[in-house]
PDB file of N, CA and C in Angstrom:
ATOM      1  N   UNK A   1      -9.496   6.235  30.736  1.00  0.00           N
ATOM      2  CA  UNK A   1      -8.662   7.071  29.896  1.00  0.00           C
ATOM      3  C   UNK A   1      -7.638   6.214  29.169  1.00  0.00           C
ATOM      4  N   UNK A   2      -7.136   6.543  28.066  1.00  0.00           N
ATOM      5  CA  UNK A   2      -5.947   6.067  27.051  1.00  0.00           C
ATOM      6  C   UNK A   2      -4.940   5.984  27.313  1.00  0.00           C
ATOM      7  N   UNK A   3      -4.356   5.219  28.057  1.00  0.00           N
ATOM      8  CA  UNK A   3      -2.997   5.138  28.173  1.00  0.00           C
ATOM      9  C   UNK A   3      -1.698   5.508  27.040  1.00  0.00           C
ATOM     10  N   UNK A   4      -0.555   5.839  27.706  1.00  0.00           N
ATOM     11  CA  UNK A   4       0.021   6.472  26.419  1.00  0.00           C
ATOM     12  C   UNK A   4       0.965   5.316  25.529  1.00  0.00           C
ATOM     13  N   UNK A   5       0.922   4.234  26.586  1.00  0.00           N
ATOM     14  CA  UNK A   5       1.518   3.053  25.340  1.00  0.00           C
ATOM     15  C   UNK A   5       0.603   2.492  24.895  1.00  0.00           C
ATOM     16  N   UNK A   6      -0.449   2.484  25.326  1.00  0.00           N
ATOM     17  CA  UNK A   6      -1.775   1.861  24.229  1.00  0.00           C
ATOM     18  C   UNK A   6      -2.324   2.804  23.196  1.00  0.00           C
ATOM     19  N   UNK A   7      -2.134   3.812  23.286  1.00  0.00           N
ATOM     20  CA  UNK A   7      -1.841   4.650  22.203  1.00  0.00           C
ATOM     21  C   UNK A   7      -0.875   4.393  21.130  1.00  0.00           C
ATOM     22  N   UNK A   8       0.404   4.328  21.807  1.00  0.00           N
ATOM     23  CA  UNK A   8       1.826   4.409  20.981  1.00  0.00           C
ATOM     24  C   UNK A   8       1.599   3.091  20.168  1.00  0.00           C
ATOM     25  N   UNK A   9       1.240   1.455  20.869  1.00  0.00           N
ATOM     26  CA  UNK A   9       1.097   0.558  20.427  1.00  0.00           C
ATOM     27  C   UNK A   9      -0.158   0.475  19.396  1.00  0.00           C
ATOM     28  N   UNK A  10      -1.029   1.039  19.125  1.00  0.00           N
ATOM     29  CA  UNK A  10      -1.887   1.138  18.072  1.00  0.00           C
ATOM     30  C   UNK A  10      -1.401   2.000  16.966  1.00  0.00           C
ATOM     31  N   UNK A  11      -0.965   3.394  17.448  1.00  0.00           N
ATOM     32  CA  UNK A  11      -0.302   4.000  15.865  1.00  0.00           C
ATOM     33  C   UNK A  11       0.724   3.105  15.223  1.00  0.00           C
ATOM     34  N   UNK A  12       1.464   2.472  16.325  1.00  0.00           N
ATOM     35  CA  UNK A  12       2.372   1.521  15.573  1.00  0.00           C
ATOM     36  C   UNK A  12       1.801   0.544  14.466  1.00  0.00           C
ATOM     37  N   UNK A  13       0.957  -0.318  15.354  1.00  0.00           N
ATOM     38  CA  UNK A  13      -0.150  -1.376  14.493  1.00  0.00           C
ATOM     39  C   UNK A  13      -0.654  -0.563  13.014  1.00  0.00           C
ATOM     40  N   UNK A  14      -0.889   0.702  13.542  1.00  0.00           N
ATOM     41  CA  UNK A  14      -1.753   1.030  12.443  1.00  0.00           C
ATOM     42  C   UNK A  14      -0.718   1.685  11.371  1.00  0.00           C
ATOM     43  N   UNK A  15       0.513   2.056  11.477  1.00  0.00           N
ATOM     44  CA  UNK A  15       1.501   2.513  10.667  1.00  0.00           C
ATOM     45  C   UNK A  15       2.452   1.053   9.825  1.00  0.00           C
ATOM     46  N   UNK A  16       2.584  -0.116  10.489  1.00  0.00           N
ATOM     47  CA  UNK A  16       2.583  -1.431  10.023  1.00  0.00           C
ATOM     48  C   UNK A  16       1.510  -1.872   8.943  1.00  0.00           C
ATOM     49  N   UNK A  17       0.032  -1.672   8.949  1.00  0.00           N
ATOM     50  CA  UNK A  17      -0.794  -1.836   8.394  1.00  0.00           C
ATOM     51  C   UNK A  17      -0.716  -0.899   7.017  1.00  0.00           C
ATOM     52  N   UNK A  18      -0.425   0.083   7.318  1.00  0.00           N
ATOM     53  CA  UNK A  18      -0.087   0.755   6.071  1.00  0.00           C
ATOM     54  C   UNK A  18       0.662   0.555   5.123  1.00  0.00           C
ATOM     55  N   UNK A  19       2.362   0.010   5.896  1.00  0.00           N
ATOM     56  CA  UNK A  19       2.846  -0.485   5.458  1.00  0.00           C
ATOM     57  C   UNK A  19       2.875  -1.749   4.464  1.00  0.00           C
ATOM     58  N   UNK A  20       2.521  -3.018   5.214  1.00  0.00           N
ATOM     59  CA  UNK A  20       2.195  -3.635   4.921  1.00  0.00           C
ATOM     60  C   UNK A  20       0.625  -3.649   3.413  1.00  0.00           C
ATOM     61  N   UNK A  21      -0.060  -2.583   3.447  1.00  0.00           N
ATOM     62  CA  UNK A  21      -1.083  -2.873   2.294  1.00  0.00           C
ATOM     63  C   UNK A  21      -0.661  -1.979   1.166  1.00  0.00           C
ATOM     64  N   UNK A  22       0.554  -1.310   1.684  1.00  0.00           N
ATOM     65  CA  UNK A  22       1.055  -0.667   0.456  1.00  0.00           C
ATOM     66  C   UNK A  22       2.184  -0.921  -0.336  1.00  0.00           C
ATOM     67  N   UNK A  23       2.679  -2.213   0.010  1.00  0.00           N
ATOM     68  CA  UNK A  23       4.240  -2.663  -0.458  1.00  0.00           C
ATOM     69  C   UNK A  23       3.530  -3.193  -1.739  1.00  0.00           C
ATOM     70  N   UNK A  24       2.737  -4.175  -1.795  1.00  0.00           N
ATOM     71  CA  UNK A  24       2.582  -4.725  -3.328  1.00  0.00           C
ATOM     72  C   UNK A  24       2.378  -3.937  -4.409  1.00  0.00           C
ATOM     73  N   UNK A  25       1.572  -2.567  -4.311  1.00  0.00           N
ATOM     74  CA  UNK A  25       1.455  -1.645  -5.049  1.00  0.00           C
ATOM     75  C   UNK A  25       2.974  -0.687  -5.784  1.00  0.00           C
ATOM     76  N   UNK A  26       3.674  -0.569  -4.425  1.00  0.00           N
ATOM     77  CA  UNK A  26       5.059   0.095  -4.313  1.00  0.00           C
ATOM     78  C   UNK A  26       5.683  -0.722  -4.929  1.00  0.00           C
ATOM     79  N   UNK A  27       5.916  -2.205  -4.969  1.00  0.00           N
ATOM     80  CA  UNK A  27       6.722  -2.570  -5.496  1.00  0.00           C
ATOM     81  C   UNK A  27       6.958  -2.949  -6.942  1.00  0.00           C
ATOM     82  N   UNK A  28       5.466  -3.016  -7.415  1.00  0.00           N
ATOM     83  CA  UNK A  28       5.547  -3.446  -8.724  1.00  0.00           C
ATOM     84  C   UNK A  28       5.212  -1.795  -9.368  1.00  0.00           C
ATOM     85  N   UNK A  29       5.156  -0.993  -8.882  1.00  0.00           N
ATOM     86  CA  UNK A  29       5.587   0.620  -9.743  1.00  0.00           C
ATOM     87  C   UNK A  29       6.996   0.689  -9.722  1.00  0.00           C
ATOM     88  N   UNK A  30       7.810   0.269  -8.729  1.00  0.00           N
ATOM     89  CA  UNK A  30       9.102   0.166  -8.237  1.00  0.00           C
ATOM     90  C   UNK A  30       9.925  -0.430 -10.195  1.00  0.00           C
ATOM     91  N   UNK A  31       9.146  -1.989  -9.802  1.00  0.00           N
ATOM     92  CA  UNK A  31       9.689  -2.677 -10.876  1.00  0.00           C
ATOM     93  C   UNK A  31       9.259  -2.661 -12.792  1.00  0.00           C
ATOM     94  N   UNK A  32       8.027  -1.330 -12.588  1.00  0.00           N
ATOM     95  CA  UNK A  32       7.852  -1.210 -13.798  1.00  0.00           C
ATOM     96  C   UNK A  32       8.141  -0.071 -14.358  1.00  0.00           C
ATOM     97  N   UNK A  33       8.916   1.037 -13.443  1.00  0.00           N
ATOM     98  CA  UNK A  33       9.589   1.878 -13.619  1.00  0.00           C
ATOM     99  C   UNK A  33      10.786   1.719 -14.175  1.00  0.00           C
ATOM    100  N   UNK A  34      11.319   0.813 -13.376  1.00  0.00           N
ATOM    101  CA  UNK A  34      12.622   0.234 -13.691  1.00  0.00           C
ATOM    102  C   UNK A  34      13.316  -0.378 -15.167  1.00  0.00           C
ATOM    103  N   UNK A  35      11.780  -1.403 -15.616  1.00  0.00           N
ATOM    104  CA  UNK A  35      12.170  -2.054 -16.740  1.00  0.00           C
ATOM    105  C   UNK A  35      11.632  -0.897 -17.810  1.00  0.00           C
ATOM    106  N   UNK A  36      10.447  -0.143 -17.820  1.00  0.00           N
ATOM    107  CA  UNK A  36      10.448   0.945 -18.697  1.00  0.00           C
ATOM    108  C   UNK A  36      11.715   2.132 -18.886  1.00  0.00           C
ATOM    109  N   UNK A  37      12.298   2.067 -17.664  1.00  0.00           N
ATOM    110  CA  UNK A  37      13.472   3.114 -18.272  1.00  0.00           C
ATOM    111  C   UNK A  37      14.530   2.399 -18.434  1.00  0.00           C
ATOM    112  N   UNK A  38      14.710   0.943 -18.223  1.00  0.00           N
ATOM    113  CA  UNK A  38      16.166   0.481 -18.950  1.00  0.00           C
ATOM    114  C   UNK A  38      15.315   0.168 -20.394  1.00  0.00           C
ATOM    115  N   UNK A  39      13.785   0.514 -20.588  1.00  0.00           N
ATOM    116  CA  UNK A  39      13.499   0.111 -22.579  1.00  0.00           C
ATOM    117  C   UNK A  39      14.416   1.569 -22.799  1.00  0.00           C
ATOM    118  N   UNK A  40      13.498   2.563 -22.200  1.00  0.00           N
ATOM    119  CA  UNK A  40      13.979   3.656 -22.758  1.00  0.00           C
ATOM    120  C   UNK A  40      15.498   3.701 -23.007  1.00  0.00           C
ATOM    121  N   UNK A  41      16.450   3.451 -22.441  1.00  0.00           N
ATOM    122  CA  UNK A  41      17.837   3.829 -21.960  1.00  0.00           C
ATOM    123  C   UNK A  41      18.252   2.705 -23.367  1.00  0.00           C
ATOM    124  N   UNK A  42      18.222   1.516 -23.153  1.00  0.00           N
ATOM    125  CA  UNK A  42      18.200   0.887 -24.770  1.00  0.00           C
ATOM    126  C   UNK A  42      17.873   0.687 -25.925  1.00  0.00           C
ATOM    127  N   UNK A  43      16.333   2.000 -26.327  1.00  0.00           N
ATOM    128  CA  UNK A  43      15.897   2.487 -27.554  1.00  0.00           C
ATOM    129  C   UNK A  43      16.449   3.566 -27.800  1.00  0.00           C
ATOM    130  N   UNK A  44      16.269   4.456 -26.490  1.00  0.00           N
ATOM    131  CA  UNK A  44      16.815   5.847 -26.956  1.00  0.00           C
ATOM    132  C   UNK A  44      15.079   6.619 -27.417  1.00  0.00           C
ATOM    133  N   UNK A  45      14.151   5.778 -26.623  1.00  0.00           N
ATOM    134  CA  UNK A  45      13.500   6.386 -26.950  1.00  0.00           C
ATOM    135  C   UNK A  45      12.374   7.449 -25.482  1.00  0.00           C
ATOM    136  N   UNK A  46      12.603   8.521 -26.112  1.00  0.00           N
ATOM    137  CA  UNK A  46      12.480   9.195 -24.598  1.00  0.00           C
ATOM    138  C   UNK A  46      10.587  10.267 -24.950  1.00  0.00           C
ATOM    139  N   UNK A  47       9.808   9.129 -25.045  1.00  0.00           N
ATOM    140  CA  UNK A  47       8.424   9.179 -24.911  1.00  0.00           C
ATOM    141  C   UNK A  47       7.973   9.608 -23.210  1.00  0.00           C
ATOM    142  N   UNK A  48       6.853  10.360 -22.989  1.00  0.00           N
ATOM    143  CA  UNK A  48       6.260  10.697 -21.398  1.00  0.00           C
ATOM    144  C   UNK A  48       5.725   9.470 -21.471  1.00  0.00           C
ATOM    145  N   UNK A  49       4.666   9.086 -22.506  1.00  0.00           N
ATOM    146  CA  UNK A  49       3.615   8.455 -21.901  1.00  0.00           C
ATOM    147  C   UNK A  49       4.067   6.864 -22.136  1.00  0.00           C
ATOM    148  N   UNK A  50       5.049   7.033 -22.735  1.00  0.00           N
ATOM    149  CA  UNK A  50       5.924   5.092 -22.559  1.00  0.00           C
ATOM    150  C   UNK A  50       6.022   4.968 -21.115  1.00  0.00           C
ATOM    151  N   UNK A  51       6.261   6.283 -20.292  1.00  0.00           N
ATOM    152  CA  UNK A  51       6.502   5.825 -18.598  1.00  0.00           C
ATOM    153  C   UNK A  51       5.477   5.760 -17.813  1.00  0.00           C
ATOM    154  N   UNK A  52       4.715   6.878 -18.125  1.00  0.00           N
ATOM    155  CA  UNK A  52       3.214   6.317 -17.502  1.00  0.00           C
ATOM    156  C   UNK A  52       2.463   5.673 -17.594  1.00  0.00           C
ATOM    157  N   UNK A  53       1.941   5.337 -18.663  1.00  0.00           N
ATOM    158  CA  UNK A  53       0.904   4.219 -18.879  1.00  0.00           C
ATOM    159  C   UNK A  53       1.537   3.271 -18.855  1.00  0.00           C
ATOM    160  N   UNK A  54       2.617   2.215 -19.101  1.00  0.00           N
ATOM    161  CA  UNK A  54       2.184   1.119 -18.395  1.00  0.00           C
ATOM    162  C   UNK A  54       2.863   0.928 -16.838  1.00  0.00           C
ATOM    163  N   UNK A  55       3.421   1.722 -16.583  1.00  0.00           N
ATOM    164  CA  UNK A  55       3.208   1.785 -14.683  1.00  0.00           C
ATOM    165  C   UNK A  55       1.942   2.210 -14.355  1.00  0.00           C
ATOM    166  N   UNK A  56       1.046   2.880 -14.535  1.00  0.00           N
ATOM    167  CA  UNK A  56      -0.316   3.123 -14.786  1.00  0.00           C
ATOM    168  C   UNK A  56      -1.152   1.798 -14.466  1.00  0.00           C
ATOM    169  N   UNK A  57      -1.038   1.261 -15.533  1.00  0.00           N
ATOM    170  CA  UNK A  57      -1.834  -0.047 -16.020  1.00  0.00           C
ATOM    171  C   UNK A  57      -1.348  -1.200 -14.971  1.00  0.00           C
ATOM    172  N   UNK A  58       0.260  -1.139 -14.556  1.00  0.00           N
ATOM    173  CA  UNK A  58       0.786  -2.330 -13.595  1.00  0.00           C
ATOM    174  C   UNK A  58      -0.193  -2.043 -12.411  1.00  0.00           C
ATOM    175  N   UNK A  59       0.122  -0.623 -11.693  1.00  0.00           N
ATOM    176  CA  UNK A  59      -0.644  -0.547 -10.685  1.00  0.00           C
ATOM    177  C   UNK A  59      -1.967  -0.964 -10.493  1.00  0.00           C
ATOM    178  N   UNK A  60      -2.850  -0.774 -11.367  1.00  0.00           N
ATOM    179  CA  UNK A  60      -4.114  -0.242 -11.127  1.00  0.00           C
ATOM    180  C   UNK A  60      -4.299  -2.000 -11.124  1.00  0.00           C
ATOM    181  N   UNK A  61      -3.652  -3.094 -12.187  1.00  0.00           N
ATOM    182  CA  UNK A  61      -3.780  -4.444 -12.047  1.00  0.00           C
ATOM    183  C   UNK A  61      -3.743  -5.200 -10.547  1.00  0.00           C
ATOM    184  N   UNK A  62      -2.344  -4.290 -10.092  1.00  0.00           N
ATOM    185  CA  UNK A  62      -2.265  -4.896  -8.747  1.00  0.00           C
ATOM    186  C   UNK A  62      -2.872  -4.905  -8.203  1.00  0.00           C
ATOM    187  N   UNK A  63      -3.746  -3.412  -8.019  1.00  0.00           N
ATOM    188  CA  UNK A  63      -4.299  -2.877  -6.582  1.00  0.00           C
ATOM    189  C   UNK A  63      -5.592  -3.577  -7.241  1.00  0.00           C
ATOM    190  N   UNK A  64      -6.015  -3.990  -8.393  1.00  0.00           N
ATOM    191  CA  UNK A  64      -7.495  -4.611  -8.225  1.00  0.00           C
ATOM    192  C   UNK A  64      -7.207  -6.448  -7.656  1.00  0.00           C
ATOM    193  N   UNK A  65      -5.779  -7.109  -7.998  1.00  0.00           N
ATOM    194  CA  UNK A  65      -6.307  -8.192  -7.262  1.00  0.00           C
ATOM    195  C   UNK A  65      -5.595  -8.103  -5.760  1.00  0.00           C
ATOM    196  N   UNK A  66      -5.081  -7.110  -5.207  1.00  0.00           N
ATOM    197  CA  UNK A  66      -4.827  -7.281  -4.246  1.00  0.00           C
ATOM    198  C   UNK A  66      -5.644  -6.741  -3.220  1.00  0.00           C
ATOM    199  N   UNK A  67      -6.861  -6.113  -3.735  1.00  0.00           N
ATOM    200  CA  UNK A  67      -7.881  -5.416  -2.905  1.00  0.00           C
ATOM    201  C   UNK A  67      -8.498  -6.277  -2.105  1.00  0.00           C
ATOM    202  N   UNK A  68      -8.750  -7.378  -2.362  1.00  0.00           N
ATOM    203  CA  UNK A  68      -9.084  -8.216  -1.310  1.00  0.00           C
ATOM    204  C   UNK A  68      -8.325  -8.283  -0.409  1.00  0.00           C
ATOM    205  N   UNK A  69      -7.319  -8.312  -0.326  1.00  0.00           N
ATOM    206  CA  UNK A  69      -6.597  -8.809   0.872  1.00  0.00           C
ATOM    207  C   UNK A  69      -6.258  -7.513   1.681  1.00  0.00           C
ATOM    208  N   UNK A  70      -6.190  -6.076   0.564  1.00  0.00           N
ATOM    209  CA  UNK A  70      -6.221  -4.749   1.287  1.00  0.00           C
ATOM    210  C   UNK A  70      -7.446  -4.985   2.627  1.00  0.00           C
ATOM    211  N   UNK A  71      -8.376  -4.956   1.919  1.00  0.00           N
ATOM    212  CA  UNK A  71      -9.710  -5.140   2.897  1.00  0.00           C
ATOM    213  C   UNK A  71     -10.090  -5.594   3.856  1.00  0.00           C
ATOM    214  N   UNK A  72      -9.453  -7.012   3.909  1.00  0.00           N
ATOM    215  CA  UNK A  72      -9.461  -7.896   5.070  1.00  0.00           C
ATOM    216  C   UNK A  72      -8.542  -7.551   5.894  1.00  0.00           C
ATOM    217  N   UNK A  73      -7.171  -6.470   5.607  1.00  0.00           N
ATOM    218  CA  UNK A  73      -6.189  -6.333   6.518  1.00  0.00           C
ATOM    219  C   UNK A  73      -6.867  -5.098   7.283  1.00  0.00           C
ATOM    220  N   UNK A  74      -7.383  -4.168   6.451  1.00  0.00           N
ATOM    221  CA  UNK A  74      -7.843  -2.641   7.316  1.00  0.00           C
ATOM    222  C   UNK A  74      -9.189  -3.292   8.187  1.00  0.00           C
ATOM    223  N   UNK A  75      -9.793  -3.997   7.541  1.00  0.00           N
ATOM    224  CA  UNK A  75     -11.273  -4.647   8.388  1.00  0.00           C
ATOM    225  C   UNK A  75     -10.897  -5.257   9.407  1.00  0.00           C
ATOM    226  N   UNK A  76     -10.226  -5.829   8.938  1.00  0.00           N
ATOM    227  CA  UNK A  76      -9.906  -6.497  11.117  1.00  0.00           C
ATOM    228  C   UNK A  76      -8.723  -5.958  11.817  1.00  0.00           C
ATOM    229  N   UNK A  77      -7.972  -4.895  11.133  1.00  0.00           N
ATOM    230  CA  UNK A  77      -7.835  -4.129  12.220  1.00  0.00           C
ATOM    231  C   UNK A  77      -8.419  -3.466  12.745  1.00  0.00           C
ATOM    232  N   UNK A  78      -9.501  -2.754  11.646  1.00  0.00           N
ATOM    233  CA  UNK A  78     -10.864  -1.591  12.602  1.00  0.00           C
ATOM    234  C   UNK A  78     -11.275  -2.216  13.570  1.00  0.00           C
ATOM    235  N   UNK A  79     -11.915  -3.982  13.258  1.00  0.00           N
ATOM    236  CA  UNK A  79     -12.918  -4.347  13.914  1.00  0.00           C
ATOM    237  C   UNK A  79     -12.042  -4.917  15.561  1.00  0.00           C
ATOM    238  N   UNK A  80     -10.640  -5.538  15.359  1.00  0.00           N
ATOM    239  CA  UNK A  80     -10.353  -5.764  16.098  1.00  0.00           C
ATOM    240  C   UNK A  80      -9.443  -4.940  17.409  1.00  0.00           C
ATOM    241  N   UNK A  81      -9.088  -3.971  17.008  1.00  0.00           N
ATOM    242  CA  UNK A  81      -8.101  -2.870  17.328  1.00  0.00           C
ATOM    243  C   UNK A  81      -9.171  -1.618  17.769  1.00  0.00           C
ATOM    244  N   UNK A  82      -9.257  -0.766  16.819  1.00  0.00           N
ATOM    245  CA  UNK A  82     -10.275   0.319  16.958  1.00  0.00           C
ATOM    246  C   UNK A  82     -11.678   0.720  17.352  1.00  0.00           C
ATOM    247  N   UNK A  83     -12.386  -0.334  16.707  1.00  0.00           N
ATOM    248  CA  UNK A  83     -14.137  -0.665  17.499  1.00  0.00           C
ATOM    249  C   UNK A  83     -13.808  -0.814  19.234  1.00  0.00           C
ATOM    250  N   UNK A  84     -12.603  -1.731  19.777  1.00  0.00           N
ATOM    251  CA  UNK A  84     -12.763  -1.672  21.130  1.00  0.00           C
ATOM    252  C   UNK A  84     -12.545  -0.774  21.495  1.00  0.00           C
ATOM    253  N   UNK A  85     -11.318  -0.091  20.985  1.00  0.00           N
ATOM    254  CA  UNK A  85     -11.145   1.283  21.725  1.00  0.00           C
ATOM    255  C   UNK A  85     -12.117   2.652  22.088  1.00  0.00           C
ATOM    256  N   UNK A  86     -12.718   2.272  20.893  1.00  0.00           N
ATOM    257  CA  UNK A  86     -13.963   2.963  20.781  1.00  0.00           C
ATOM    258  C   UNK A  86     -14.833   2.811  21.612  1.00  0.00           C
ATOM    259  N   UNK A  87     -15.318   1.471  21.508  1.00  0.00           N
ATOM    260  CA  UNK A  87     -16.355   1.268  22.735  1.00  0.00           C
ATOM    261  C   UNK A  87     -15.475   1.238  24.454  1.00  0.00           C
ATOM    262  N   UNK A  88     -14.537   1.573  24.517  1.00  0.00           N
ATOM    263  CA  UNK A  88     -14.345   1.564  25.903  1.00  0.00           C
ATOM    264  C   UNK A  88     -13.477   0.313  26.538  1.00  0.00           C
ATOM    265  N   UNK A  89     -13.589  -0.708  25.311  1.00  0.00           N
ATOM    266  CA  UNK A  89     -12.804  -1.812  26.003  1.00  0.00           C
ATOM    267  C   UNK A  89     -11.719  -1.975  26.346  1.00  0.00           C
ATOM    268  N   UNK A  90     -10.612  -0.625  26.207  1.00  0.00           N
ATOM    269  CA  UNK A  90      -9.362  -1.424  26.672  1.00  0.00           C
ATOM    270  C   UNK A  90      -8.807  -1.972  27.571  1.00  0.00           C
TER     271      UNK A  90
END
């Protein structure tokens, strides 16, 4: 049976992991939010789609070269963390 800190210690792992594969994404929407509304705030120009598309476009850049490394972080935690638990090994 599952113990309840080997429990607690995996949601942790696995709430870190989240963390961790979602900061690069977060941060550069963070920072292209930022510089699109100080354009806006110094044109005066108050367009929707000046704010979305290119935070849009930042993201979607990030998350394609950072997908590799997304992958390798959720893959060996499955394989190393979760597959045992699964099979019984703890």
């Amino acid at each position: 049976m599952l113990s309840e800190g080997l429990f607690y210690d995996t949601l942790r792992q696995g709430l870190w992991i989240a963390v961790v594969t979602s900061v690069p994404i977060l941060t550069v929407a963070l920072v292209a939010g930022l510089v699109v509304g100080l354009f806006q705030a110094l044109t005066s120009i108050q367009e929707m789609t000046l704010t979305f598309v290119p935070k849009l476009a930042a993201i979607v850049a990030v998350f394609w070269i950072s997908m590799g490394f997304m992958t390798q972080t959720l893959v060996a935690f499955f394989t190393n963390t979760i597959l045992p638990l699964i099979a019984g090994g703890f």
